[in-house]
N, C-alpha and C. Protein backbone atom coordinates (compact mmCIF):
# COMPACT_ATOMS: atom_id res chain seq x y z
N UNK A 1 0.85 -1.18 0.00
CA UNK A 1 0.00 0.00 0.00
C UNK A 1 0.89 1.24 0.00
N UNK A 2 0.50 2.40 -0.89
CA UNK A 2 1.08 3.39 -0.89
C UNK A 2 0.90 3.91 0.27
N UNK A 3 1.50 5.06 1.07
CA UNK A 3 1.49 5.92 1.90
C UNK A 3 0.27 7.08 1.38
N UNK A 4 0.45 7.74 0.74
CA UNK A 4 -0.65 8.26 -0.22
C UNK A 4 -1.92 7.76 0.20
N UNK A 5 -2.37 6.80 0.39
CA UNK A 5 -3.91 6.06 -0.01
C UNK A 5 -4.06 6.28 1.38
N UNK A 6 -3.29 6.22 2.46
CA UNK A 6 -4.16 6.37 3.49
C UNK A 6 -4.91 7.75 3.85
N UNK A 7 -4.11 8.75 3.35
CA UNK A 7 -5.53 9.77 2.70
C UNK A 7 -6.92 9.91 2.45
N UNK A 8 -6.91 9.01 1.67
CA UNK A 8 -7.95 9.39 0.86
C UNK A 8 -8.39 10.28 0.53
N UNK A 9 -10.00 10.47 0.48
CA UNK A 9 -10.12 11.59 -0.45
C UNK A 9 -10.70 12.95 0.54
N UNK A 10 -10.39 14.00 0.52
CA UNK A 10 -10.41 15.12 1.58
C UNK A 10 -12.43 15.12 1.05
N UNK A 11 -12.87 15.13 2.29
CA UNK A 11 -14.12 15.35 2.57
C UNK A 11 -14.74 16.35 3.07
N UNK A 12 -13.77 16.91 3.41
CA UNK A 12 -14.62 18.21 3.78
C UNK A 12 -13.38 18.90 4.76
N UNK A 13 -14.02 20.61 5.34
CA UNK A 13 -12.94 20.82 5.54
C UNK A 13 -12.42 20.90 7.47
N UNK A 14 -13.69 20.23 7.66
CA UNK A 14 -13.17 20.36 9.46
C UNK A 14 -13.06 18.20 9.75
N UNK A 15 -13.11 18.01 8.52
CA UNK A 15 -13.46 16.53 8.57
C UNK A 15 -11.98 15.98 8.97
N UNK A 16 -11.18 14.89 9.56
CA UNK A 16 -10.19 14.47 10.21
C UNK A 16 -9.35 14.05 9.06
N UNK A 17 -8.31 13.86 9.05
CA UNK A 17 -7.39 14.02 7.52
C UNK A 17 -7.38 12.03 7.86
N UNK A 18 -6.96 11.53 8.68
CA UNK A 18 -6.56 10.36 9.29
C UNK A 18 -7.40 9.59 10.07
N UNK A 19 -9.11 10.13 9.62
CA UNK A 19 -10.12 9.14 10.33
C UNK A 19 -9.59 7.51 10.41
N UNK A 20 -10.22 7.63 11.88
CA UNK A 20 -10.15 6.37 12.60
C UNK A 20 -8.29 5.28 12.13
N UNK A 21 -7.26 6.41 12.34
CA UNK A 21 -6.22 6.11 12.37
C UNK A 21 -5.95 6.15 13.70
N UNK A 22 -5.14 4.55 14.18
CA UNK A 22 -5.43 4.03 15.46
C UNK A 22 -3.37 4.43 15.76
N UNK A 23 -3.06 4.64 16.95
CA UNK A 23 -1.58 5.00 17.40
C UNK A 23 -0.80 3.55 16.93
N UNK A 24 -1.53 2.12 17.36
CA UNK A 24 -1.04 1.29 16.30
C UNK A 24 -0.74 0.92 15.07
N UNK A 25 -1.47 1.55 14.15
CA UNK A 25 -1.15 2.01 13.05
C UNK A 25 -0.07 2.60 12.36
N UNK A 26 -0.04 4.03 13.61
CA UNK A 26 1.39 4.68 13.68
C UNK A 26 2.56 4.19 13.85
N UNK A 27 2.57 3.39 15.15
CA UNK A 27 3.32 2.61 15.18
C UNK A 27 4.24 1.18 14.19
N UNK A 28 3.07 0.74 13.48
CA UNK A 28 3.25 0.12 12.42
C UNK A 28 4.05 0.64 11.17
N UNK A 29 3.41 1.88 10.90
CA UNK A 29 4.06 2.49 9.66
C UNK A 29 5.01 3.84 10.20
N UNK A 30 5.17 4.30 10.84
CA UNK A 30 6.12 5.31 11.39
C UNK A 30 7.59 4.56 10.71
N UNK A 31 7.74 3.32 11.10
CA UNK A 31 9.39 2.58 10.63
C UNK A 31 9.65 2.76 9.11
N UNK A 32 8.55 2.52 9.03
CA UNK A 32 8.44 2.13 7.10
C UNK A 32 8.84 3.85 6.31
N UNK A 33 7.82 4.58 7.04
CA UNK A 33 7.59 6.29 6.48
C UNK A 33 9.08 6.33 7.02
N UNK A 34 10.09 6.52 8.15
CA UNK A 34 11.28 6.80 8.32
C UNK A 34 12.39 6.34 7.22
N UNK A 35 12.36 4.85 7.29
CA UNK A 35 12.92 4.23 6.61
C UNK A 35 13.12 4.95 5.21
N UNK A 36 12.12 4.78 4.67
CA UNK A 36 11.60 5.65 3.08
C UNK A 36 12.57 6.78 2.84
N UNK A 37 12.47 7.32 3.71
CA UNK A 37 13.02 9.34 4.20
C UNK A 37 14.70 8.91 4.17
N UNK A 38 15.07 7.72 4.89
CA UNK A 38 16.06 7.51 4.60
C UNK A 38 16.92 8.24 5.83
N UNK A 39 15.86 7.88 6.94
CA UNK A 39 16.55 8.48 8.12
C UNK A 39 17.04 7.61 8.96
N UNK A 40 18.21 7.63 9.77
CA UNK A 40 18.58 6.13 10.18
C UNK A 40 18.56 5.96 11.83
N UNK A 41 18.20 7.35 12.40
CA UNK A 41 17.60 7.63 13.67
C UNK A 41 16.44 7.51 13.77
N UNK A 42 16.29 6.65 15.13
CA UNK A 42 15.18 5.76 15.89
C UNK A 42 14.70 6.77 16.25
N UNK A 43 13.01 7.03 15.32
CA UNK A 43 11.87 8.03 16.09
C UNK A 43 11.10 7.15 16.21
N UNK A 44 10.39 7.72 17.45
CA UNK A 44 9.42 7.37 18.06
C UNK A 44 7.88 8.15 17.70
N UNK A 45 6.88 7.94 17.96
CA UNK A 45 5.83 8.48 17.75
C UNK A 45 5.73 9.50 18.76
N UNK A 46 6.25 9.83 19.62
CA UNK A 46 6.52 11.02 20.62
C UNK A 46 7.17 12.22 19.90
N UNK A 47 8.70 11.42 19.52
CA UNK A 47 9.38 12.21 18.91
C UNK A 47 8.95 12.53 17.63
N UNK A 48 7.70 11.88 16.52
CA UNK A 48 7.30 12.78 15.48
C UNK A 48 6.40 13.71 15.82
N UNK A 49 5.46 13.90 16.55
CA UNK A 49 4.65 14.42 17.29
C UNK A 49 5.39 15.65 17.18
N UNK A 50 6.66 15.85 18.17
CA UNK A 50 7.16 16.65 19.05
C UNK A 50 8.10 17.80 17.83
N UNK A 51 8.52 16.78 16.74
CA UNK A 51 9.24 17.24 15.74
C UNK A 51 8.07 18.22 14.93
N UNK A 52 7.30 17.56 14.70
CA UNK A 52 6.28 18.76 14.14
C UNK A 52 5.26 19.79 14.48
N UNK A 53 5.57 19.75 15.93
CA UNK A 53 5.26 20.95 16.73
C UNK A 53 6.10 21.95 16.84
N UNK A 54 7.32 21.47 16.89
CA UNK A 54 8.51 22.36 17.01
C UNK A 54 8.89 22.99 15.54
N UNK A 55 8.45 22.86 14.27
CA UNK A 55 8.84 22.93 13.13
C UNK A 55 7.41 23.52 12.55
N UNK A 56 6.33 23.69 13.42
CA UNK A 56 5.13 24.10 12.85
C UNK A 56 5.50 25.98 13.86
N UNK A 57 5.97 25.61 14.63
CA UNK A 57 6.14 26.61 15.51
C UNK A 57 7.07 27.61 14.83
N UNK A 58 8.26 26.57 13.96
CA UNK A 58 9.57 27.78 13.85
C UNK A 58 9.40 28.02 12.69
N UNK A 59 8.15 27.60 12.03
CA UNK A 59 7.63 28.36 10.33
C UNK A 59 6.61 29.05 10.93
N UNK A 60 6.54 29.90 12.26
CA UNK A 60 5.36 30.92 12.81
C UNK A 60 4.40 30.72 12.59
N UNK A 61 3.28 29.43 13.15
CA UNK A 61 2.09 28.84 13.42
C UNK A 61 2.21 29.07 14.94
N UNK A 62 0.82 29.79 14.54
CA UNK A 62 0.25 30.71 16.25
C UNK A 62 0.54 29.17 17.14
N UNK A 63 0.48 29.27 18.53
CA UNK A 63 0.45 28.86 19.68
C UNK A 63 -0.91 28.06 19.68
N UNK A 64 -1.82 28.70 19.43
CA UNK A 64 -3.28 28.15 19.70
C UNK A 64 -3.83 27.36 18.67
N UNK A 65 -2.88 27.58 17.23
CA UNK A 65 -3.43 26.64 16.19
C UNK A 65 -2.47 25.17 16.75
N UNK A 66 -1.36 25.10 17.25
CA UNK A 66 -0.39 24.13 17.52
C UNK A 66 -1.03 23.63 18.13
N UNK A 67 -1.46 24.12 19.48
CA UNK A 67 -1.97 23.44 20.36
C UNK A 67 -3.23 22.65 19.90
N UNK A 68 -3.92 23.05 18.86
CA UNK A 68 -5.34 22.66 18.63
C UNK A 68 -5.20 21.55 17.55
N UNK A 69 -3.91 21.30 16.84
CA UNK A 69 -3.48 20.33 16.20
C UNK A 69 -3.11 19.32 16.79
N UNK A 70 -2.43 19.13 17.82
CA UNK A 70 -1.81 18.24 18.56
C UNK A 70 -2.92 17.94 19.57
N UNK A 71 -4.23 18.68 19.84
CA UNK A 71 -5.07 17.93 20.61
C UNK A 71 -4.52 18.44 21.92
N UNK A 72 -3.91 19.38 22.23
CA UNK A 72 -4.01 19.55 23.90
C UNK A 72 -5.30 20.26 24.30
N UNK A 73 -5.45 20.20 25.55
CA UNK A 73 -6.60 20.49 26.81
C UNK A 73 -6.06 21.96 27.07
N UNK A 74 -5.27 22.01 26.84
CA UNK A 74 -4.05 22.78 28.35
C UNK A 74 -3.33 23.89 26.90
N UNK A 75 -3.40 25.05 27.17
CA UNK A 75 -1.98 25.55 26.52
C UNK A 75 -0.71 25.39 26.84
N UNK A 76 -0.66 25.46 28.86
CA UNK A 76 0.41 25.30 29.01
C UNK A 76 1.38 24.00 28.43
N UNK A 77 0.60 23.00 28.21
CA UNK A 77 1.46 21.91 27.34
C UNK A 77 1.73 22.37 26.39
N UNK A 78 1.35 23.11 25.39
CA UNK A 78 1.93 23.42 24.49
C UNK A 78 3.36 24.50 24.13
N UNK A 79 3.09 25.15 24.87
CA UNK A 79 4.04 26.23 26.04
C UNK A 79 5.38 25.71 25.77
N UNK A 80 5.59 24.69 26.03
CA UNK A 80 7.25 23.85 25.71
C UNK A 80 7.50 23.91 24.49
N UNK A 81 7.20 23.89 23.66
CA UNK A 81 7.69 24.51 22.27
C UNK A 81 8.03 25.48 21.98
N UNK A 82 7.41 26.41 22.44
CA UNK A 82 8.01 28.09 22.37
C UNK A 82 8.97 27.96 23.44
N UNK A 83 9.39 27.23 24.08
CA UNK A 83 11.08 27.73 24.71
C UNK A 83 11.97 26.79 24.13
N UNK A 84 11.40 25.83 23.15
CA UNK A 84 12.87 25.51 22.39
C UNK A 84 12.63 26.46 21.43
N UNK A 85 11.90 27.05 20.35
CA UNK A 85 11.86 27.87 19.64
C UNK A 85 12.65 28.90 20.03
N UNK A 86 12.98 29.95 21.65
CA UNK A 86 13.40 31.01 21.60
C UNK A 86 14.94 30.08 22.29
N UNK A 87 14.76 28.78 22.30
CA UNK A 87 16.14 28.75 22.75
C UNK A 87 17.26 28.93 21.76
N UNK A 88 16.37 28.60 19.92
CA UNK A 88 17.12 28.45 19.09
C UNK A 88 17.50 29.80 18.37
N UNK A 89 16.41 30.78 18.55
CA UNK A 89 16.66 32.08 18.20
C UNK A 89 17.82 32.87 19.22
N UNK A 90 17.99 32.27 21.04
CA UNK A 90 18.97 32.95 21.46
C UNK A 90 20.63 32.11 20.82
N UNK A 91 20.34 30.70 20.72
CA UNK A 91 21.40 30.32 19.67
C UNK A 91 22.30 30.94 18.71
N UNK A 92 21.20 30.99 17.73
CA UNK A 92 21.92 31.60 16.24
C UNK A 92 22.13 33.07 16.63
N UNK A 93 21.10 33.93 17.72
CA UNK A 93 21.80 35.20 17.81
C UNK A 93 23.47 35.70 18.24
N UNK A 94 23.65 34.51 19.20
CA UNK A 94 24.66 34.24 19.86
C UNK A 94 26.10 34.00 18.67
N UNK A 95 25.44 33.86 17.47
CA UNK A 95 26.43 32.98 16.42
C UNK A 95 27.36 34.04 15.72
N UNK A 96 26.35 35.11 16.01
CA UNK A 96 27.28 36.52 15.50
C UNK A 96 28.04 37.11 16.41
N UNK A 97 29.02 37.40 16.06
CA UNK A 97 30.41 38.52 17.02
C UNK A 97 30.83 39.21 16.38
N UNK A 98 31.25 40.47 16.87
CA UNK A 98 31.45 41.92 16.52
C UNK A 98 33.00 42.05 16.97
N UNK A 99 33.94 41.82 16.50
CA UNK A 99 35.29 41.99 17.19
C UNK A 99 35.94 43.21 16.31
């Protein structure tokens, strides 16, 4: 089965992209989708989760759409993303010197 097909066909637009896609599932094909990518570090379904919160965040996707993607209750869970986000902006600021 293609990766593709589990798509299907977009139904509408508040409709779930991944109806009745079970975390076993994920689990199942997460190796395969890595593999593919040609990545040779062990992710976890935590760590894709976490990777595309952090990468939805540092292409400036509000706080409240993140959070509402990932399904939190709580903002403050979501909250942890914006301090690796400004940890990486005090990073690269840090990368410049003036001598």
């Amino acid at each position: 089965m293609r990766h593709i097909e589990l798509l299907g066909e977009k139904v509408g637009q508040y409709k779930r992209v991944f109806y009745d896609l079970k975390k076993w599932d994920i689990d199942r094909l997460l190796p395969i989708w890595v593999s593919d990518a040609s990545i040779e570090k062990h992710i976890t379904f935590h760590c894709f989760r976490h990777t595309y919160a952090t990468l939805q965040m540092a292409a400036g996707t509000d706080i409240f759409t993140v959070s509402k993607m990932l399904g939190h209750k709580n903002i403050k869970t979501t909250q942890i993303y914006t301090k690796i986000i400004d940890e990486k902006k005090r990073e690269t600021t840090n990368k410049i010197s003036f001598k």
